[in-house]
PDB file of N, CA and C in Angstrom:
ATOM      1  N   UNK A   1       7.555  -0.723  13.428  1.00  0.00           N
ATOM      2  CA  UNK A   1       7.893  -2.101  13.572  1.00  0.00           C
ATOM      3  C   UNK A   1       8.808  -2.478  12.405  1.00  0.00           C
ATOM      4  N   UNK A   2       9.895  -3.249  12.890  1.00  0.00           N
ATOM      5  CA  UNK A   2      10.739  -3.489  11.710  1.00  0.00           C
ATOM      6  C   UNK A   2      11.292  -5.186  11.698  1.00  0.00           C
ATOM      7  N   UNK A   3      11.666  -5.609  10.796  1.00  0.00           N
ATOM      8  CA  UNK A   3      12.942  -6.639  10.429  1.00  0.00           C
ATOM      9  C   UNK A   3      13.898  -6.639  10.111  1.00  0.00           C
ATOM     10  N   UNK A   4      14.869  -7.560   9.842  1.00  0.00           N
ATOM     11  CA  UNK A   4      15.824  -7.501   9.119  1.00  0.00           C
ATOM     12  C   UNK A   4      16.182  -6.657   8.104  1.00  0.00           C
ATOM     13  N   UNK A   5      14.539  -7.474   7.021  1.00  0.00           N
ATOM     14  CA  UNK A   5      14.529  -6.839   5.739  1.00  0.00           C
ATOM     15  C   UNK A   5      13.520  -6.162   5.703  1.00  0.00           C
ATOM     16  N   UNK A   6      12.259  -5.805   6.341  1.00  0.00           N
ATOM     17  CA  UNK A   6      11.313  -5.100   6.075  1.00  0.00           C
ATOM     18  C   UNK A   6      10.762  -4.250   7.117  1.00  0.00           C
ATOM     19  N   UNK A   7      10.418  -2.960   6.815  1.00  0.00           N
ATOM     20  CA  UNK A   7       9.717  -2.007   7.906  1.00  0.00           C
ATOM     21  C   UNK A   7       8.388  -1.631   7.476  1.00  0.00           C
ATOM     22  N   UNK A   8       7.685  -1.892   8.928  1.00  0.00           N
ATOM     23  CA  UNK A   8       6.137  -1.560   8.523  1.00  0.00           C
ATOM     24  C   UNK A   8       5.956   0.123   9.128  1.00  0.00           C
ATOM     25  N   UNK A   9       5.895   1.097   7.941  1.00  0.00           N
ATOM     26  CA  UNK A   9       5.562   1.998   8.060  1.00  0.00           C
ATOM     27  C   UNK A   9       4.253   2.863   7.877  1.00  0.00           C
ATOM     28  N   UNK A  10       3.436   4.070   7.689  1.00  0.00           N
ATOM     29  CA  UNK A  10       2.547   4.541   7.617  1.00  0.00           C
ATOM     30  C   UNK A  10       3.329   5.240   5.927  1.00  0.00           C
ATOM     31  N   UNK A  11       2.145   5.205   5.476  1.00  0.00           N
ATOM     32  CA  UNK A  11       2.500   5.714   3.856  1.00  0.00           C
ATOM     33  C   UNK A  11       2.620   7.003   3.598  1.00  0.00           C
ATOM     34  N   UNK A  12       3.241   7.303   2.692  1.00  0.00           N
ATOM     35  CA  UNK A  12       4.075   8.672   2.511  1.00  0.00           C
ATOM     36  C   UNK A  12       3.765   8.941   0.734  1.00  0.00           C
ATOM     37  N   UNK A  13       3.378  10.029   0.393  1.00  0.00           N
ATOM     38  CA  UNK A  13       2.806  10.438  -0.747  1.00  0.00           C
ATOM     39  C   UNK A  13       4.398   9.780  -1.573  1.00  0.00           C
ATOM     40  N   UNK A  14       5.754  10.315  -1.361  1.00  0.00           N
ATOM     41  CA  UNK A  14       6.403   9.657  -2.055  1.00  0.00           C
ATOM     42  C   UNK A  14       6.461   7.828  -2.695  1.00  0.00           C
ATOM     43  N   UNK A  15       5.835   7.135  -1.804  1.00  0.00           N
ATOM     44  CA  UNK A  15       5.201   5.885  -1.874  1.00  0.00           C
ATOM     45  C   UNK A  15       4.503   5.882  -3.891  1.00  0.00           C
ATOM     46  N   UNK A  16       4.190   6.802  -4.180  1.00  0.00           N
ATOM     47  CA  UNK A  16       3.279   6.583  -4.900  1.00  0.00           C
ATOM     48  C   UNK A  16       3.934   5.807  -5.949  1.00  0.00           C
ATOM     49  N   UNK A  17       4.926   6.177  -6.700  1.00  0.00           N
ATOM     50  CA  UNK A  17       5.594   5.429  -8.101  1.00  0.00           C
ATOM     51  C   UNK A  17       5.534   3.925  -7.844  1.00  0.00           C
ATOM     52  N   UNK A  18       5.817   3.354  -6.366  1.00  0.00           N
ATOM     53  CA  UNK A  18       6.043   1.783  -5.689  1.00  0.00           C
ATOM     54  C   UNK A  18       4.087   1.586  -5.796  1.00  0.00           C
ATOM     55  N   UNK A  19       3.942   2.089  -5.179  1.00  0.00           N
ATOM     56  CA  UNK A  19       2.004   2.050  -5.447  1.00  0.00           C
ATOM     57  C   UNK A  19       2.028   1.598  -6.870  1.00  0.00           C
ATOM     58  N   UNK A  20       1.834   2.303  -8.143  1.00  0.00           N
ATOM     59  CA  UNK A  20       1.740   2.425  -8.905  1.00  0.00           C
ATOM     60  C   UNK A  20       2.472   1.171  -9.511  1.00  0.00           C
ATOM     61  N   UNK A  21       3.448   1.159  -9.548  1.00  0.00           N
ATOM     62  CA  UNK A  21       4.285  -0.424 -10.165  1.00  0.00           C
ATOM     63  C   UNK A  21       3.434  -1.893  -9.624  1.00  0.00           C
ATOM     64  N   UNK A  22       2.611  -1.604  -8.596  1.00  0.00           N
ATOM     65  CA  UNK A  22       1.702  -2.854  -8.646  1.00  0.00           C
ATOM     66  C   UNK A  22       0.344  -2.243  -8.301  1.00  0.00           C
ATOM     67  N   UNK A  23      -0.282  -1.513  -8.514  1.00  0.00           N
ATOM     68  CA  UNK A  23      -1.836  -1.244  -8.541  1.00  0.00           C
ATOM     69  C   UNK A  23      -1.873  -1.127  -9.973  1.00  0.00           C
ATOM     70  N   UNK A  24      -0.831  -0.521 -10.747  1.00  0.00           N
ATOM     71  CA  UNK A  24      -1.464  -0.960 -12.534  1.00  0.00           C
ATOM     72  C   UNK A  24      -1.430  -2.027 -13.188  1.00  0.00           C
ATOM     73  N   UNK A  25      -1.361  -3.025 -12.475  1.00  0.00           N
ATOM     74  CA  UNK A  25      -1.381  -4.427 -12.720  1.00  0.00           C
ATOM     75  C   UNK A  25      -2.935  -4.800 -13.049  1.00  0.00           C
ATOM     76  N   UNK A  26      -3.393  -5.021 -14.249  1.00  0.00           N
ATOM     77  CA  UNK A  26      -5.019  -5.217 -13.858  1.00  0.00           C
ATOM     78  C   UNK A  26      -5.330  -6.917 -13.134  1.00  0.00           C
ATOM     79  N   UNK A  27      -3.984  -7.817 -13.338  1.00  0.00           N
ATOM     80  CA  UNK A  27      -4.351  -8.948 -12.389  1.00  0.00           C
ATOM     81  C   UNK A  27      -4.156  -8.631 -10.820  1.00  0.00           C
ATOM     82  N   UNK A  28      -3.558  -7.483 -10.611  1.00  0.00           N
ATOM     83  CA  UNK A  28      -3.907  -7.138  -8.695  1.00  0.00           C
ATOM     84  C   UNK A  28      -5.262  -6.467  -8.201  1.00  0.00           C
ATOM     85  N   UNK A  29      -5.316  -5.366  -8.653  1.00  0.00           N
ATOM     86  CA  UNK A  29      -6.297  -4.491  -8.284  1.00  0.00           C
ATOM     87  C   UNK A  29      -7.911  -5.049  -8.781  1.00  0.00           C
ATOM     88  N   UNK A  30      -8.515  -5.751  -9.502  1.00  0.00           N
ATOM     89  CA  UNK A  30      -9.831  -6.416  -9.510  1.00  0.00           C
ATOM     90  C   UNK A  30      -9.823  -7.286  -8.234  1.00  0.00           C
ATOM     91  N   UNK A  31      -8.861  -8.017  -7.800  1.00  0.00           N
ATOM     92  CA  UNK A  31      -8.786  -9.142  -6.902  1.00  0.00           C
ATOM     93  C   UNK A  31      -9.253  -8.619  -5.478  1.00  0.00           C
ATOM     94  N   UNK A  32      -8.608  -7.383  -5.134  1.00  0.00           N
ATOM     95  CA  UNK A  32      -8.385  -6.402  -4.314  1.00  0.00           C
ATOM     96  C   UNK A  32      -9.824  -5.930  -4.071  1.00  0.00           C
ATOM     97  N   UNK A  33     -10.758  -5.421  -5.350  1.00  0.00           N
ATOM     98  CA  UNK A  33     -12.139  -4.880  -4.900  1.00  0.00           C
ATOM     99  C   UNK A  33     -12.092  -3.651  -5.821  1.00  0.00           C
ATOM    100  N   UNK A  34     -10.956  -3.330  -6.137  1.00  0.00           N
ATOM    101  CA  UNK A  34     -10.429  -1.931  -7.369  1.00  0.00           C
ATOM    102  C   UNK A  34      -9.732  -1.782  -8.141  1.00  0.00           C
ATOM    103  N   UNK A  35      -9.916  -0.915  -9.066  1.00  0.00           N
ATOM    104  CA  UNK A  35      -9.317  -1.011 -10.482  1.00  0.00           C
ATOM    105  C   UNK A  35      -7.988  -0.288 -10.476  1.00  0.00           C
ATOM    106  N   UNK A  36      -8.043  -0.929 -11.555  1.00  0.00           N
ATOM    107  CA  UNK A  36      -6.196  -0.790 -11.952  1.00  0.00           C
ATOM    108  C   UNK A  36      -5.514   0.595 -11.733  1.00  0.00           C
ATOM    109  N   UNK A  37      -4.678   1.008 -11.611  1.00  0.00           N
ATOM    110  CA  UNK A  37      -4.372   2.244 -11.124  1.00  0.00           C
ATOM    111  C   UNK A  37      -3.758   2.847 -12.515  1.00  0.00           C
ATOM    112  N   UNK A  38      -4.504   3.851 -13.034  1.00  0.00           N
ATOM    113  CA  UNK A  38      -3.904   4.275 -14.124  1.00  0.00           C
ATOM    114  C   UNK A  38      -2.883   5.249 -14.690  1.00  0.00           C
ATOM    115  N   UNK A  39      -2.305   5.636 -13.521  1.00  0.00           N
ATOM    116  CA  UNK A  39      -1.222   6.936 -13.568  1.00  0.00           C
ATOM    117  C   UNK A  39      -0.433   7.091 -11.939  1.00  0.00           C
ATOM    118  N   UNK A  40       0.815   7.544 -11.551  1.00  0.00           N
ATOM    119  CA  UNK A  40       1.298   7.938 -10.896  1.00  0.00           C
ATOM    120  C   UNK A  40       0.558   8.562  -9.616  1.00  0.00           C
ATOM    121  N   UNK A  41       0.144   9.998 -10.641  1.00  0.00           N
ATOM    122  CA  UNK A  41      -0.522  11.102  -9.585  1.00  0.00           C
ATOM    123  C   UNK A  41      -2.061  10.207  -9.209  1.00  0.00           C
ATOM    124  N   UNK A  42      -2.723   9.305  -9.870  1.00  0.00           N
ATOM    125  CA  UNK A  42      -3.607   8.625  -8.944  1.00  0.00           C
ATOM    126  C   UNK A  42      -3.199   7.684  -7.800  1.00  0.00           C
ATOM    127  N   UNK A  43      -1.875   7.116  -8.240  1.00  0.00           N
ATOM    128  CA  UNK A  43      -1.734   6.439  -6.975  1.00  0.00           C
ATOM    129  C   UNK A  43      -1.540   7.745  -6.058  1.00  0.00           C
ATOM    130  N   UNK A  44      -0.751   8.385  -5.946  1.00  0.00           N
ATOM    131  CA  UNK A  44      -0.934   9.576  -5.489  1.00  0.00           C
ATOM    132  C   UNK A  44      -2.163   9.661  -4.235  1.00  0.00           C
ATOM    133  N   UNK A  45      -3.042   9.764  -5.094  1.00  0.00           N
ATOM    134  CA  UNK A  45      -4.308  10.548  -4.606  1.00  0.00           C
ATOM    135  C   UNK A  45      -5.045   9.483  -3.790  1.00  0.00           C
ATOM    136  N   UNK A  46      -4.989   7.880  -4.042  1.00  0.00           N
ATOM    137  CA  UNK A  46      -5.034   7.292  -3.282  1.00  0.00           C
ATOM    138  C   UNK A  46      -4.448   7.028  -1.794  1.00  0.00           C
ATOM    139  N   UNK A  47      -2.851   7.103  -2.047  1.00  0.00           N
ATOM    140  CA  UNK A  47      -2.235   7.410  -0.954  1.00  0.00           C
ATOM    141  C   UNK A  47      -2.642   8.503  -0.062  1.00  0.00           C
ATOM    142  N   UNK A  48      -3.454  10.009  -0.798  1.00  0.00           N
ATOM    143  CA  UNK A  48      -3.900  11.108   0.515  1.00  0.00           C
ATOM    144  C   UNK A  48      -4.888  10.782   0.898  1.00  0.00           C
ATOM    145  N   UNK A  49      -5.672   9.875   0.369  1.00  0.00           N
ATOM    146  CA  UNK A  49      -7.165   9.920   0.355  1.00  0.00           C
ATOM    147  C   UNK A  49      -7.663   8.709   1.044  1.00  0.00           C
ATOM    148  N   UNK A  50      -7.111   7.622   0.994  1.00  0.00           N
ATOM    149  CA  UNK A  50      -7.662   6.267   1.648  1.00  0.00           C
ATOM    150  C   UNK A  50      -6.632   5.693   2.444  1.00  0.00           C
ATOM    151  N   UNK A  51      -5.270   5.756   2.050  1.00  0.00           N
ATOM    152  CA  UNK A  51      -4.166   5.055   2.454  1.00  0.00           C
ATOM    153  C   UNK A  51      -3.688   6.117   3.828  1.00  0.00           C
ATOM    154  N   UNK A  52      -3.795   7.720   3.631  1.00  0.00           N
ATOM    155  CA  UNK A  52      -2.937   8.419   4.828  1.00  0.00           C
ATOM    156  C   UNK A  52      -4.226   7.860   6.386  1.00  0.00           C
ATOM    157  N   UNK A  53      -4.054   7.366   7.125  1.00  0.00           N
ATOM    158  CA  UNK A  53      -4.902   7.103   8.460  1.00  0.00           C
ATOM    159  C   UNK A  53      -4.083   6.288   8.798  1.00  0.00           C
ATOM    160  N   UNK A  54      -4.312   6.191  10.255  1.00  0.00           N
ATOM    161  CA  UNK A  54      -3.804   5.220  11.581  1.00  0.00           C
ATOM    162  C   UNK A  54      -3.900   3.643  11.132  1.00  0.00           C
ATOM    163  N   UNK A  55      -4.550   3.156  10.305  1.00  0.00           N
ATOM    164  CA  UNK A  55      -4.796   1.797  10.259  1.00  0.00           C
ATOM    165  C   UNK A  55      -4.255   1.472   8.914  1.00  0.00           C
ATOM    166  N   UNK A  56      -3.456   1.805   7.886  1.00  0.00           N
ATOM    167  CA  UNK A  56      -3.131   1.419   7.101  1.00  0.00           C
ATOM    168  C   UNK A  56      -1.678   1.526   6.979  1.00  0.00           C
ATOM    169  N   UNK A  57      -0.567   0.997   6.760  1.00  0.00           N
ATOM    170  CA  UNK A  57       0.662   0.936   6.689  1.00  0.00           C
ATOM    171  C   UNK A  57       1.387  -0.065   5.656  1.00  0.00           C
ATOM    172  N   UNK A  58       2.172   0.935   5.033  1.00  0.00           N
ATOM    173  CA  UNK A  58       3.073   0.412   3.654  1.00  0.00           C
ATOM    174  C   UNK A  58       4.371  -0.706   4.667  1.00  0.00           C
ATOM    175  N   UNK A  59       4.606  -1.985   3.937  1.00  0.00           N
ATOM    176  CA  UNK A  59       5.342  -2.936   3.814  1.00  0.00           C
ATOM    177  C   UNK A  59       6.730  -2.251   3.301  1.00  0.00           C
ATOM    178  N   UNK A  60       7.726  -1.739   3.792  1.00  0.00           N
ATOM    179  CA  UNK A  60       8.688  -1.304   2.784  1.00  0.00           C
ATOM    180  C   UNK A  60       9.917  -2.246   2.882  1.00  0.00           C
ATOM    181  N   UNK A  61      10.609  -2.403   1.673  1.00  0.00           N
ATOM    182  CA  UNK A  61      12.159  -3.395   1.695  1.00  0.00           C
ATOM    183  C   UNK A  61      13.183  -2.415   1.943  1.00  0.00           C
ATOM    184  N   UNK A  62      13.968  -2.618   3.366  1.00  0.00           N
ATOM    185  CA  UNK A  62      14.773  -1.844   3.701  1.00  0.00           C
ATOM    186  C   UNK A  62      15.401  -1.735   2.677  1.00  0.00           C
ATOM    187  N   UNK A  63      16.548  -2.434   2.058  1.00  0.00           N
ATOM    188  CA  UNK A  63      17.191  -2.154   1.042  1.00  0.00           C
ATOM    189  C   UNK A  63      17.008  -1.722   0.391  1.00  0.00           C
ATOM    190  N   UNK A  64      15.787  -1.419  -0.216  1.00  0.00           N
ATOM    191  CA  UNK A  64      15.234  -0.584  -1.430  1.00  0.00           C
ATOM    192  C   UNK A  64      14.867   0.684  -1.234  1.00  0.00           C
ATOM    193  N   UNK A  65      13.922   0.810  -0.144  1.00  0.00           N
ATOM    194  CA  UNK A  65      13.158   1.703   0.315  1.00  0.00           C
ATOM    195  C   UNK A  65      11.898   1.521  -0.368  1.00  0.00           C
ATOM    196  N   UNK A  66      11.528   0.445  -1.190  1.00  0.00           N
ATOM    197  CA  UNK A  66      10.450   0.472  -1.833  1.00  0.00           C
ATOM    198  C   UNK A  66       8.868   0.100  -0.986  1.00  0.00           C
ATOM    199  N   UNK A  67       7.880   0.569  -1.192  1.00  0.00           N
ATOM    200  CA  UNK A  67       6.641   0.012  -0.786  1.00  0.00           C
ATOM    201  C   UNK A  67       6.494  -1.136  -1.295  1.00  0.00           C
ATOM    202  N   UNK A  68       6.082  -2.582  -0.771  1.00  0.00           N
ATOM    203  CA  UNK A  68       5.901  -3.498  -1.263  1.00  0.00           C
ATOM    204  C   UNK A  68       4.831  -4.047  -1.180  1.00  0.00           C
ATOM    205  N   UNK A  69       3.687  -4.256   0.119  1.00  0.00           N
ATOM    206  CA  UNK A  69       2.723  -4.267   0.216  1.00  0.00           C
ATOM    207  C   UNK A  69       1.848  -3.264   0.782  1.00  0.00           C
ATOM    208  N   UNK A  70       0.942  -3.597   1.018  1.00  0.00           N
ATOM    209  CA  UNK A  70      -0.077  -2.599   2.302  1.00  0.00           C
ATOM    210  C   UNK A  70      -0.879  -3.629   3.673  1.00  0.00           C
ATOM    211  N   UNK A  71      -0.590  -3.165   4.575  1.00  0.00           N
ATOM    212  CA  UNK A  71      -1.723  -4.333   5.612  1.00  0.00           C
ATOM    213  C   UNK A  71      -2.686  -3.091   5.977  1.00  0.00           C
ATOM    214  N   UNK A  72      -3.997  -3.256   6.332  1.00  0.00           N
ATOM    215  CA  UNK A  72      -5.053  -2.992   6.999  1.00  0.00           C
ATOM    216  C   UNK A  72      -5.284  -3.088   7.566  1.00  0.00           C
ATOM    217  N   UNK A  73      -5.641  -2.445   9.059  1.00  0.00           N
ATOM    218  CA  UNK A  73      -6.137  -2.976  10.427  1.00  0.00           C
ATOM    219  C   UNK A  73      -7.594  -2.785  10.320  1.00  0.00           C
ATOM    220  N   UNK A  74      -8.643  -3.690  10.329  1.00  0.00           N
ATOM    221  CA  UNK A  74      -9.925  -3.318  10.762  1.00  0.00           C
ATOM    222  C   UNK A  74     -10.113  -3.242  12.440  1.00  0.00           C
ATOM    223  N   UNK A  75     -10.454  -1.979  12.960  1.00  0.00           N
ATOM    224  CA  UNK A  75     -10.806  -2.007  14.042  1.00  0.00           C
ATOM    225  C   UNK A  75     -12.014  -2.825  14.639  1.00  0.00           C
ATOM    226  N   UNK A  76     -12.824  -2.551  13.651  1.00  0.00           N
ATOM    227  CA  UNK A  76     -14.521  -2.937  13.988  1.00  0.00           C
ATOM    228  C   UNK A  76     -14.327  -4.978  14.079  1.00  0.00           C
ATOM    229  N   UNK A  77     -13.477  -5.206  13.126  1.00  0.00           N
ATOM    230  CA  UNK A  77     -13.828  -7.158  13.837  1.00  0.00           C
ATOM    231  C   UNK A  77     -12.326  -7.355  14.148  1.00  0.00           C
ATOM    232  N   UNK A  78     -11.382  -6.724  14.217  1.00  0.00           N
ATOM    233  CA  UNK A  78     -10.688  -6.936  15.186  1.00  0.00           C
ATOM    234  C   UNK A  78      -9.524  -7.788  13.625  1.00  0.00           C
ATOM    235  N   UNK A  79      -9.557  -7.904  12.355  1.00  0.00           N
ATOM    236  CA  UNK A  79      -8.976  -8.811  11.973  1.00  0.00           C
ATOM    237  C   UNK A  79      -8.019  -7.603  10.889  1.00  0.00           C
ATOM    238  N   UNK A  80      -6.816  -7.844  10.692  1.00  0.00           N
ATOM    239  CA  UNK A  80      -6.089  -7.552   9.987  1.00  0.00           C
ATOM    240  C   UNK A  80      -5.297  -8.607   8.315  1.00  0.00           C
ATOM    241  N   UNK A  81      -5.410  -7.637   7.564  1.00  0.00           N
ATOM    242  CA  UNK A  81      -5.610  -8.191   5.938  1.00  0.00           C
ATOM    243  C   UNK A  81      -4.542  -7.724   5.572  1.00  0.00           C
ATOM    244  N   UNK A  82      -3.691  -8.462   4.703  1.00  0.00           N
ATOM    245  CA  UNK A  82      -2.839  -8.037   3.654  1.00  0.00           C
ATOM    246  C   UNK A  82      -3.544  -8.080   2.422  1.00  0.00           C
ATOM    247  N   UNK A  83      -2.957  -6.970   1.721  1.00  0.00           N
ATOM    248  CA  UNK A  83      -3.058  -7.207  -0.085  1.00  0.00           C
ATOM    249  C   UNK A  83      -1.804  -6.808  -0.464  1.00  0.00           C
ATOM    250  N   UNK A  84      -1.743  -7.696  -1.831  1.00  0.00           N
ATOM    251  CA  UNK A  84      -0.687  -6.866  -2.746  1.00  0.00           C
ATOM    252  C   UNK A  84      -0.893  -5.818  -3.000  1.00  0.00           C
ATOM    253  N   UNK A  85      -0.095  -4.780  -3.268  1.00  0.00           N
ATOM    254  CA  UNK A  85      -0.440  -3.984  -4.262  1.00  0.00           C
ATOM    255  C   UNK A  85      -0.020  -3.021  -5.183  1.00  0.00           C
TER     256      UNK A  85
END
């Protein structure tokens, strides 16, 4: 799914440095439910580990190519969430 300016894609381990520029924020990630992201290769590992599945997809700015957010699909109540991150 796309826009103008933004494509909603499924996340890609390269994602991680854009991860990382806002999960080490410690005012994002407490808000969120998790802590601050303290290195690269953890965003990383987040991205293989929680982020790669069918229901989660990176926000990217065409122009940039950057990850900008993440949305969540919950299957189980049917409601879909943005966070920063």
């Amino acid at each position: 799914m796309e826009t103008e300016r933004i494509l909603l894609r499924h996340w890609q381990e390269s994602d991680a440095e854009s991860l990382f520029k806002y999960a080490s924020d410690p005012d994002v990630g407490p808000h969120a439910g998790w802590p601050a992201h303290e290195s690269v290769e953890e965003s990383r590992e987040i991205i293989r580990t929680f982020f790669h599945n069918e229901t989660t997809w990176a926000i990217v700015l065409k122009e940039t190519g950057e990850a900008i957010l993440h949305q969540e699909e919950s299957w189980r109540n049917a409601v879909s969430s943005i966070l920063v991150c």
